[in-house]
N, C-alpha and C. Protein backbone atom coordinates (compact mmCIF):
# COMPACT_ATOMS: atom_id res chain seq x y z
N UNK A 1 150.76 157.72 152.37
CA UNK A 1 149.96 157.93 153.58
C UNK A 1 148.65 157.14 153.53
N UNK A 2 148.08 156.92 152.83
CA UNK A 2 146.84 156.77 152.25
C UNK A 2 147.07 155.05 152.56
N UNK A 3 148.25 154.63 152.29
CA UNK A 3 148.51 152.97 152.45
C UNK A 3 148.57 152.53 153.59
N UNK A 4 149.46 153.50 154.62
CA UNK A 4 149.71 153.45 156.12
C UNK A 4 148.09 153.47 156.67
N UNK A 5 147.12 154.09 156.38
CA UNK A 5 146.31 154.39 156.66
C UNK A 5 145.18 153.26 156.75
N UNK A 6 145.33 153.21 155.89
CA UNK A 6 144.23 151.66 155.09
C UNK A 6 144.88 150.69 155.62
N UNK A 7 146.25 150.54 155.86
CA UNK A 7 146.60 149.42 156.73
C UNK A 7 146.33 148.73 158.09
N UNK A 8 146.16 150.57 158.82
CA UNK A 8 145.74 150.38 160.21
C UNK A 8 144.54 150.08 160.70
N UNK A 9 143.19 150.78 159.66
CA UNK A 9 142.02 150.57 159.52
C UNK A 9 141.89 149.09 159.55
N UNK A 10 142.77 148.67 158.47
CA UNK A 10 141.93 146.80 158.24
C UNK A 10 142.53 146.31 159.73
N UNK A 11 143.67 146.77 160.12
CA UNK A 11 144.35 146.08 161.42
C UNK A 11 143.24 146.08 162.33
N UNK A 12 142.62 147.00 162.59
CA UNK A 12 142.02 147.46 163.79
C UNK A 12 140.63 146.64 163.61
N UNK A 13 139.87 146.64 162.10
CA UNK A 13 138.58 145.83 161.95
C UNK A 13 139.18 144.63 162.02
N UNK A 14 140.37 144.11 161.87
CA UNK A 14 140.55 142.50 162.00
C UNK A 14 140.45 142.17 163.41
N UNK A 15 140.64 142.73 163.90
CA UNK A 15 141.07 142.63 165.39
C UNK A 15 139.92 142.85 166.65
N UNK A 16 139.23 143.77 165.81
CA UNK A 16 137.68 143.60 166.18
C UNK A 16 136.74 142.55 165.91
N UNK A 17 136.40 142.12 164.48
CA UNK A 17 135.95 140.93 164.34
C UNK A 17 136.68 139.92 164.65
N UNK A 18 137.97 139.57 165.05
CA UNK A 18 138.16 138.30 165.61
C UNK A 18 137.69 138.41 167.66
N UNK A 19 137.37 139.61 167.95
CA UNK A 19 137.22 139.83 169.51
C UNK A 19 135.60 139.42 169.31
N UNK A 20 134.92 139.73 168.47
CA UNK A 20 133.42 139.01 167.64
C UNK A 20 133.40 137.91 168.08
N UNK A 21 134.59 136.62 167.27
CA UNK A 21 134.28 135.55 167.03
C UNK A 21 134.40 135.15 168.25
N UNK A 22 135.45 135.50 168.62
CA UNK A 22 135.58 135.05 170.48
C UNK A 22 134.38 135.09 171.19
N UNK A 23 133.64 136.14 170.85
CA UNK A 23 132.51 136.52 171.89
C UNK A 23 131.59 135.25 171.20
N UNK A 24 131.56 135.75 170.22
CA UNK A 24 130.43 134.30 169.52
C UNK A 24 130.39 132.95 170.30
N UNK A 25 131.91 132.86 170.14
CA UNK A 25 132.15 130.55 170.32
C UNK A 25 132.68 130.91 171.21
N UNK A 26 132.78 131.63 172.29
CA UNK A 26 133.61 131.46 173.88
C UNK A 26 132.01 131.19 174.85
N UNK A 27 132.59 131.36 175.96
CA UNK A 27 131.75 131.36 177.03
C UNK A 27 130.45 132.09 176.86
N UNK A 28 129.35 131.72 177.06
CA UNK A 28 127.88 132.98 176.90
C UNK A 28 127.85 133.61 177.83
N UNK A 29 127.35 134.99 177.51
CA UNK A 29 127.31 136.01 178.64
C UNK A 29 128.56 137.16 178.06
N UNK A 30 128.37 138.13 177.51
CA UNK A 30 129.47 139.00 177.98
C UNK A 30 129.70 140.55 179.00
N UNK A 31 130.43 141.06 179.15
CA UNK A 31 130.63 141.96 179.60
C UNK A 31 129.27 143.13 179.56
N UNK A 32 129.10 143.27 181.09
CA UNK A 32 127.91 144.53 180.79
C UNK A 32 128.58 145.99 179.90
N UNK A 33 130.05 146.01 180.20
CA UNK A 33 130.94 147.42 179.67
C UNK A 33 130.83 147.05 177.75
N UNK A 34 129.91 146.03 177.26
CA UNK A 34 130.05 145.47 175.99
C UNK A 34 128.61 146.00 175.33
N UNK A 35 127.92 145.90 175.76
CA UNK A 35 126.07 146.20 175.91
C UNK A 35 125.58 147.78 176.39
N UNK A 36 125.04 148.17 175.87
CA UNK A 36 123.93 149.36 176.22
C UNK A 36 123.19 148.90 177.46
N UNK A 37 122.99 149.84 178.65
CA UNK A 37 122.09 149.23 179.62
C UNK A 37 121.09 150.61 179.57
N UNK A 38 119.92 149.67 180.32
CA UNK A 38 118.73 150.87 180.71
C UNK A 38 118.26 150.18 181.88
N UNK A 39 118.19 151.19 182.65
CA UNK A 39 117.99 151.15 183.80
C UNK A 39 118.96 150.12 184.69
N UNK A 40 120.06 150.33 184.11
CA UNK A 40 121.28 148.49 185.10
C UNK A 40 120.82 147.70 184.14
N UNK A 41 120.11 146.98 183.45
CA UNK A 41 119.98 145.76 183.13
C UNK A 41 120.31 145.99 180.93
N UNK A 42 121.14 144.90 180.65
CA UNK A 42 121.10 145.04 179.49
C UNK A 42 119.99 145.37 178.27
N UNK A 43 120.49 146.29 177.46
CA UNK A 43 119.14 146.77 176.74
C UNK A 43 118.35 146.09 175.79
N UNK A 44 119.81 145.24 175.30
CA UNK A 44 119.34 143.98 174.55
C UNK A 44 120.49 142.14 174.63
N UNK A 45 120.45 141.47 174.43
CA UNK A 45 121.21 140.03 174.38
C UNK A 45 121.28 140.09 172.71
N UNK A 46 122.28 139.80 172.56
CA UNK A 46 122.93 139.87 171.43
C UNK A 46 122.91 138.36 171.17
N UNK A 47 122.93 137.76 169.95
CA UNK A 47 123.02 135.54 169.94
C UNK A 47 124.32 135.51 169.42
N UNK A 48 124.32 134.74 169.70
CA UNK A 48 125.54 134.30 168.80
C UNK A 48 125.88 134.54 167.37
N UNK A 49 125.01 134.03 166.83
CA UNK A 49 124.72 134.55 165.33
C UNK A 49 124.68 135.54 164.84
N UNK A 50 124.53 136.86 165.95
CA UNK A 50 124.76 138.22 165.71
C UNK A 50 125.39 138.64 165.74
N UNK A 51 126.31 137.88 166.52
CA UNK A 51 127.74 139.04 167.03
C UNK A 51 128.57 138.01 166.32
N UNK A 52 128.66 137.13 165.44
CA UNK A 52 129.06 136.01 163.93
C UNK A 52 128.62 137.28 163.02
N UNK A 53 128.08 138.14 163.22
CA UNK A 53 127.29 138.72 161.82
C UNK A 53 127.76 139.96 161.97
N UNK A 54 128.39 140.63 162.92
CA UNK A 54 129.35 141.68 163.31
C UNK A 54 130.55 141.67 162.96
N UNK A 55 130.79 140.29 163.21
CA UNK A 55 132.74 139.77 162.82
C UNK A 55 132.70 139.47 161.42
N UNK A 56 131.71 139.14 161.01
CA UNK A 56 131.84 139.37 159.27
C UNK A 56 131.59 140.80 158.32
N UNK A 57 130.69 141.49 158.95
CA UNK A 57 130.85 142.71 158.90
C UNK A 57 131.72 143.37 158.99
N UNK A 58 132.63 143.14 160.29
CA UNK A 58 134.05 143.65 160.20
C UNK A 58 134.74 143.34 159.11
N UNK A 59 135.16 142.31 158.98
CA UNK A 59 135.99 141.68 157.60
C UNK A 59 136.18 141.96 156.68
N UNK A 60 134.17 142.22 156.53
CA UNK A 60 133.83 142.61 155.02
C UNK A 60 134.59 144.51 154.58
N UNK A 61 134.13 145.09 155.79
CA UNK A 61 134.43 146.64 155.82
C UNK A 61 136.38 146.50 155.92
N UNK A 62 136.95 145.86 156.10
CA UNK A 62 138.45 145.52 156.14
C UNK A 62 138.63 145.33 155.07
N UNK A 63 138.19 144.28 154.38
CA UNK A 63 138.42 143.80 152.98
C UNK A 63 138.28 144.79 151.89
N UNK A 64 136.74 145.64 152.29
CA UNK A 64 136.80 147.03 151.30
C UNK A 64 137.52 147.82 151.53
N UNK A 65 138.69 148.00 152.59
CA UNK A 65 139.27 149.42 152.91
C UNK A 65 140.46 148.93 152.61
N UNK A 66 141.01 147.40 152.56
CA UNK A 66 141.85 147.10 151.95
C UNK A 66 142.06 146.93 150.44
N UNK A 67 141.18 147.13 149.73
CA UNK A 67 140.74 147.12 148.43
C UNK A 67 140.85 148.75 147.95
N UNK A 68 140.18 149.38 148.27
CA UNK A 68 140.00 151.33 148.50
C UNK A 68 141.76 151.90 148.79
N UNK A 69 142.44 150.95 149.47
CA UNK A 69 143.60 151.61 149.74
C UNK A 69 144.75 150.79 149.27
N UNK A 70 144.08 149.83 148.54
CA UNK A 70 145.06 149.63 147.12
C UNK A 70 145.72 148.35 148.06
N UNK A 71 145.64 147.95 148.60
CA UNK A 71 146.39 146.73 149.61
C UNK A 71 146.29 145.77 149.05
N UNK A 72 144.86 145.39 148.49
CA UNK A 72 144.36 144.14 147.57
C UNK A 72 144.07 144.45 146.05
N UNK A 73 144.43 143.28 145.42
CA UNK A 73 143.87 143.11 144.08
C UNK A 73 142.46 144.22 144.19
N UNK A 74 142.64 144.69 143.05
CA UNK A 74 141.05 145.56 143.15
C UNK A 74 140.11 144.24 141.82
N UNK A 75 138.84 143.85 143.09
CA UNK A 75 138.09 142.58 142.03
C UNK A 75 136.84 143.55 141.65
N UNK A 76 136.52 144.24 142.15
CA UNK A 76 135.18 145.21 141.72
C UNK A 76 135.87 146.80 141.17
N UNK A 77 134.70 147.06 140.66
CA UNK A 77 134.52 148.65 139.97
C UNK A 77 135.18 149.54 140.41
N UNK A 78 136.03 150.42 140.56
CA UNK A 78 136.54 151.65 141.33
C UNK A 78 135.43 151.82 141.63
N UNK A 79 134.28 152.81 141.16
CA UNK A 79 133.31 154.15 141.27
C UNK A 79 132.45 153.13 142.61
N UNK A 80 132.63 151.59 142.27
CA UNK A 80 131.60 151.06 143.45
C UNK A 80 132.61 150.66 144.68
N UNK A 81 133.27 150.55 144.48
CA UNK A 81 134.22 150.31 145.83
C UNK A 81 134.69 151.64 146.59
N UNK A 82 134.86 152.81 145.40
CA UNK A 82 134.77 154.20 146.43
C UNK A 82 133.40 154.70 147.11
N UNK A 83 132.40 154.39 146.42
CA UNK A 83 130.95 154.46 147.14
C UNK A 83 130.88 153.35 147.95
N UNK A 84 131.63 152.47 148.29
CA UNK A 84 130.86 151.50 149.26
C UNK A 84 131.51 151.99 150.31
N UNK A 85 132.68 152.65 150.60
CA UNK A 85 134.05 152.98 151.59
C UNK A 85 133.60 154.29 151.76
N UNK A 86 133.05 155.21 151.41
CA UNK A 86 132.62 156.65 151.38
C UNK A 86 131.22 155.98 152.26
N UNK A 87 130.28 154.78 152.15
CA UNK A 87 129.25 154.21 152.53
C UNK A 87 129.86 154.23 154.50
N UNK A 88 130.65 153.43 154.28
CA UNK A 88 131.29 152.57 155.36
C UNK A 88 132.06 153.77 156.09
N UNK A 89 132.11 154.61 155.75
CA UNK A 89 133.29 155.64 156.46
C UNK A 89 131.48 156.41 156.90
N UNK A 90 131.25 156.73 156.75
CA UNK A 90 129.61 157.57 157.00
C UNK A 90 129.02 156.63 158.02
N UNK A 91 128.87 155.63 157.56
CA UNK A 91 128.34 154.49 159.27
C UNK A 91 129.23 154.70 160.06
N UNK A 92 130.34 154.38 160.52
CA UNK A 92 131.30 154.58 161.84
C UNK A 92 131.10 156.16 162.12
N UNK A 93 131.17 157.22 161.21
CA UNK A 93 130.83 158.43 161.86
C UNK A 93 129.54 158.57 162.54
N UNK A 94 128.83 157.80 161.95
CA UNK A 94 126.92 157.95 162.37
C UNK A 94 127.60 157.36 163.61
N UNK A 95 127.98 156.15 163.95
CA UNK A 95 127.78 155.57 165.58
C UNK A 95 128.38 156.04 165.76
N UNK A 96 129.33 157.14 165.76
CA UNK A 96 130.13 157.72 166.39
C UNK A 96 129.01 158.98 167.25
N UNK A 97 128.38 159.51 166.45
CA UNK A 97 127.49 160.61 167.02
C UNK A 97 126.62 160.25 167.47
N UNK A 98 126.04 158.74 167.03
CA UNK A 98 125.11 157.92 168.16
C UNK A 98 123.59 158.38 167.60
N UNK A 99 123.11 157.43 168.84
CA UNK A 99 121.54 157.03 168.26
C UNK A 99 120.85 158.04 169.46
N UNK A 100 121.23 159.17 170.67
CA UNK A 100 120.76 160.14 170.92
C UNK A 100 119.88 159.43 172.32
N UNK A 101 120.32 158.10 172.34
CA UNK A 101 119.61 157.64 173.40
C UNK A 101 120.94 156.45 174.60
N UNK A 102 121.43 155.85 173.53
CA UNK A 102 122.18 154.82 174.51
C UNK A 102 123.56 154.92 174.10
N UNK A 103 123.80 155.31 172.80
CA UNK A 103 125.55 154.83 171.94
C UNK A 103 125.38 155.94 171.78
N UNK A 104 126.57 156.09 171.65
CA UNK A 104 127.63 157.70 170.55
C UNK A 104 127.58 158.72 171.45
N UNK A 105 128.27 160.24 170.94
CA UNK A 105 128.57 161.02 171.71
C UNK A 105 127.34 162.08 172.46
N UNK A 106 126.31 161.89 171.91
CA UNK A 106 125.22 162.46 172.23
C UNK A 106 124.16 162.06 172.77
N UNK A 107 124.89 160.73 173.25
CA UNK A 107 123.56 159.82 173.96
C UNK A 107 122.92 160.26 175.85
N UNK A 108 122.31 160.24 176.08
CA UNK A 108 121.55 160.02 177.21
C UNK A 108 122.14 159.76 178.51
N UNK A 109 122.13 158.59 178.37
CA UNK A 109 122.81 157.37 179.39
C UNK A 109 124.03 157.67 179.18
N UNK A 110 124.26 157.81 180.21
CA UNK A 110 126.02 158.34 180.80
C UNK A 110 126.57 157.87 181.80
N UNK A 111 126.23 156.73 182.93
CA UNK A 111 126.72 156.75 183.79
C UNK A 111 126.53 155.11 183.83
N UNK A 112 126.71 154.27 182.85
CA UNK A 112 126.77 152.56 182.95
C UNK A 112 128.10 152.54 182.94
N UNK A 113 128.70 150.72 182.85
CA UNK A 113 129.62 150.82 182.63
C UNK A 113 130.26 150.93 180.97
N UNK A 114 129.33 150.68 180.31
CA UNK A 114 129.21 150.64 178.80
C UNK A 114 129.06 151.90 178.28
N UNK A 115 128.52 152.88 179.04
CA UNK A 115 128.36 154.85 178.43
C UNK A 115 130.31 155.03 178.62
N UNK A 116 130.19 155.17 179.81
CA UNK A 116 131.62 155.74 180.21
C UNK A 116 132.34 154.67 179.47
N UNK A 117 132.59 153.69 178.85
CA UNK A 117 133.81 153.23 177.70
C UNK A 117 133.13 153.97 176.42
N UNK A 118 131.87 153.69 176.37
CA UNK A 118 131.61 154.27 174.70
C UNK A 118 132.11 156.05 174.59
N UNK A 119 131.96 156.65 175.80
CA UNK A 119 132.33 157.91 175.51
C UNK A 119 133.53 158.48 175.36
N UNK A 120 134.81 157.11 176.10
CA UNK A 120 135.79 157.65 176.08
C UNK A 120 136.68 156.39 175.50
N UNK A 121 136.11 155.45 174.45
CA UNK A 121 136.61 154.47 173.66
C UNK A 121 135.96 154.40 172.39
N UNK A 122 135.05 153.67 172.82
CA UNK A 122 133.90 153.17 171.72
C UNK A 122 133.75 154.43 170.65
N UNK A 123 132.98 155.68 170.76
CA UNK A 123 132.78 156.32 169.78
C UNK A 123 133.43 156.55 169.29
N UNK A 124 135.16 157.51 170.72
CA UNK A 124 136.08 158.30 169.81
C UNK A 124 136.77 157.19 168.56
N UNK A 125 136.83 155.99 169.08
CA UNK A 125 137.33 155.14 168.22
C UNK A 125 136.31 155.00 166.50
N UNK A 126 135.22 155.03 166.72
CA UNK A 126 134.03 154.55 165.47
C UNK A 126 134.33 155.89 164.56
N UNK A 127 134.62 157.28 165.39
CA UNK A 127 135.04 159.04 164.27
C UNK A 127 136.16 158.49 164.01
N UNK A 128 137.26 158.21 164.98
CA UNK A 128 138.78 157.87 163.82
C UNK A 128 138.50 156.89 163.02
N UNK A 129 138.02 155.73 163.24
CA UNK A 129 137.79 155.16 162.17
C UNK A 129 136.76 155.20 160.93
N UNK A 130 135.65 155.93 160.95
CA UNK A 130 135.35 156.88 159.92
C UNK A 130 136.07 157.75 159.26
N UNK A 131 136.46 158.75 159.95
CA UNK A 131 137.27 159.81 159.52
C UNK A 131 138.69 159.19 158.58
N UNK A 132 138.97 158.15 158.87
CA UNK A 132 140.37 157.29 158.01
C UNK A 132 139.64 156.47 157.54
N UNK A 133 138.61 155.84 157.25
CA UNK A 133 138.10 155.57 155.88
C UNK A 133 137.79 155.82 155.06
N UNK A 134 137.19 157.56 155.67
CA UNK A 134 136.41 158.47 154.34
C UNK A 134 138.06 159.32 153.64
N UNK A 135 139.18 159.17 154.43
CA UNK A 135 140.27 159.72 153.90
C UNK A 135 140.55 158.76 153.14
N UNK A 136 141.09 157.52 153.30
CA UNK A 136 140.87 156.17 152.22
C UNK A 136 140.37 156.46 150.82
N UNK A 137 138.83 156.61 150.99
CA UNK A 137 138.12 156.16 149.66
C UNK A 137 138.04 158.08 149.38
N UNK A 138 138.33 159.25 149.93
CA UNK A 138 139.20 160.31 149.03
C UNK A 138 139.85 160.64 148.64
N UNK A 139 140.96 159.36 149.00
CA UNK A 139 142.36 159.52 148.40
C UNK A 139 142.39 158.87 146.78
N UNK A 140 141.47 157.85 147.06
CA UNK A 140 141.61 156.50 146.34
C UNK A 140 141.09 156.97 144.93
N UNK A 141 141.71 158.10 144.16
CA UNK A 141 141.29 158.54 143.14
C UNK A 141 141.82 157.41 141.83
């Protein structure tokens, strides 16, 4: 279970950071349903280089959960690769519950087009994928 699991996780971060890279080297400008807004207008512009720095982030958190769930050669420490995935499973739950103002389930702003996906995509998606990473790196005895 634990393999099925870790499989789908890296599926899902691959697939996210390559929707990254797209956003990166495609057309500028993306989707307001992509961005936090306040007041209608985006809360922040993301560069290129940032959302390059998201899709490697993804990768990187893929690569550890593929590592944690035994998929890959293990090249580092157990005790540090289960603390980095126990790390990484605790961030996706945090944005999952949000920053209490714009993201996650407890945020504010509710009525963009970016609240209404984060409330009924974005977060529930960031708890399952916490919740099956922190099962990952508790399995991964």
């Amino acid at each position: 279970m634990t393999h099925l699991t870790a499989l789908l996780v890296v599926t899902i971060l691959s697939v996210l950071a390559l929707l990254h890279v797209y956003w990166a080297l495609g057309p500028q400008g993306t989707s307001a349903a992509t961005i936090p807004e306040i007041n209608g207008r985006p809360a922040f512009r993301p560069s290129r280089l940032a959302t390059l720095g998201v899709a490697i982030a993804l990768l990187t958190g893929a690569a550890l959960v593929a590592i944690a769930g035994r998929l890959w050669v293990d090249p580092l420490a157990p005790p540090l690769v289960r603390l980095l995935t126990f790390a990484l499973g605790a961030v996706f739950v945090a944005r999952a519950i949000g920053d209490f103002r714009l993201v996650g389930f407890f945020k504010q702003a509710r009525f963009s087009r970016f609240a209404l996906l984060d409330t009924w995509v974005y977060a529930p998606l960031c708890l399952l994928l916490g919740l099956a990473v922190l099962f990952v790196a508790y399995r991964d005895v």
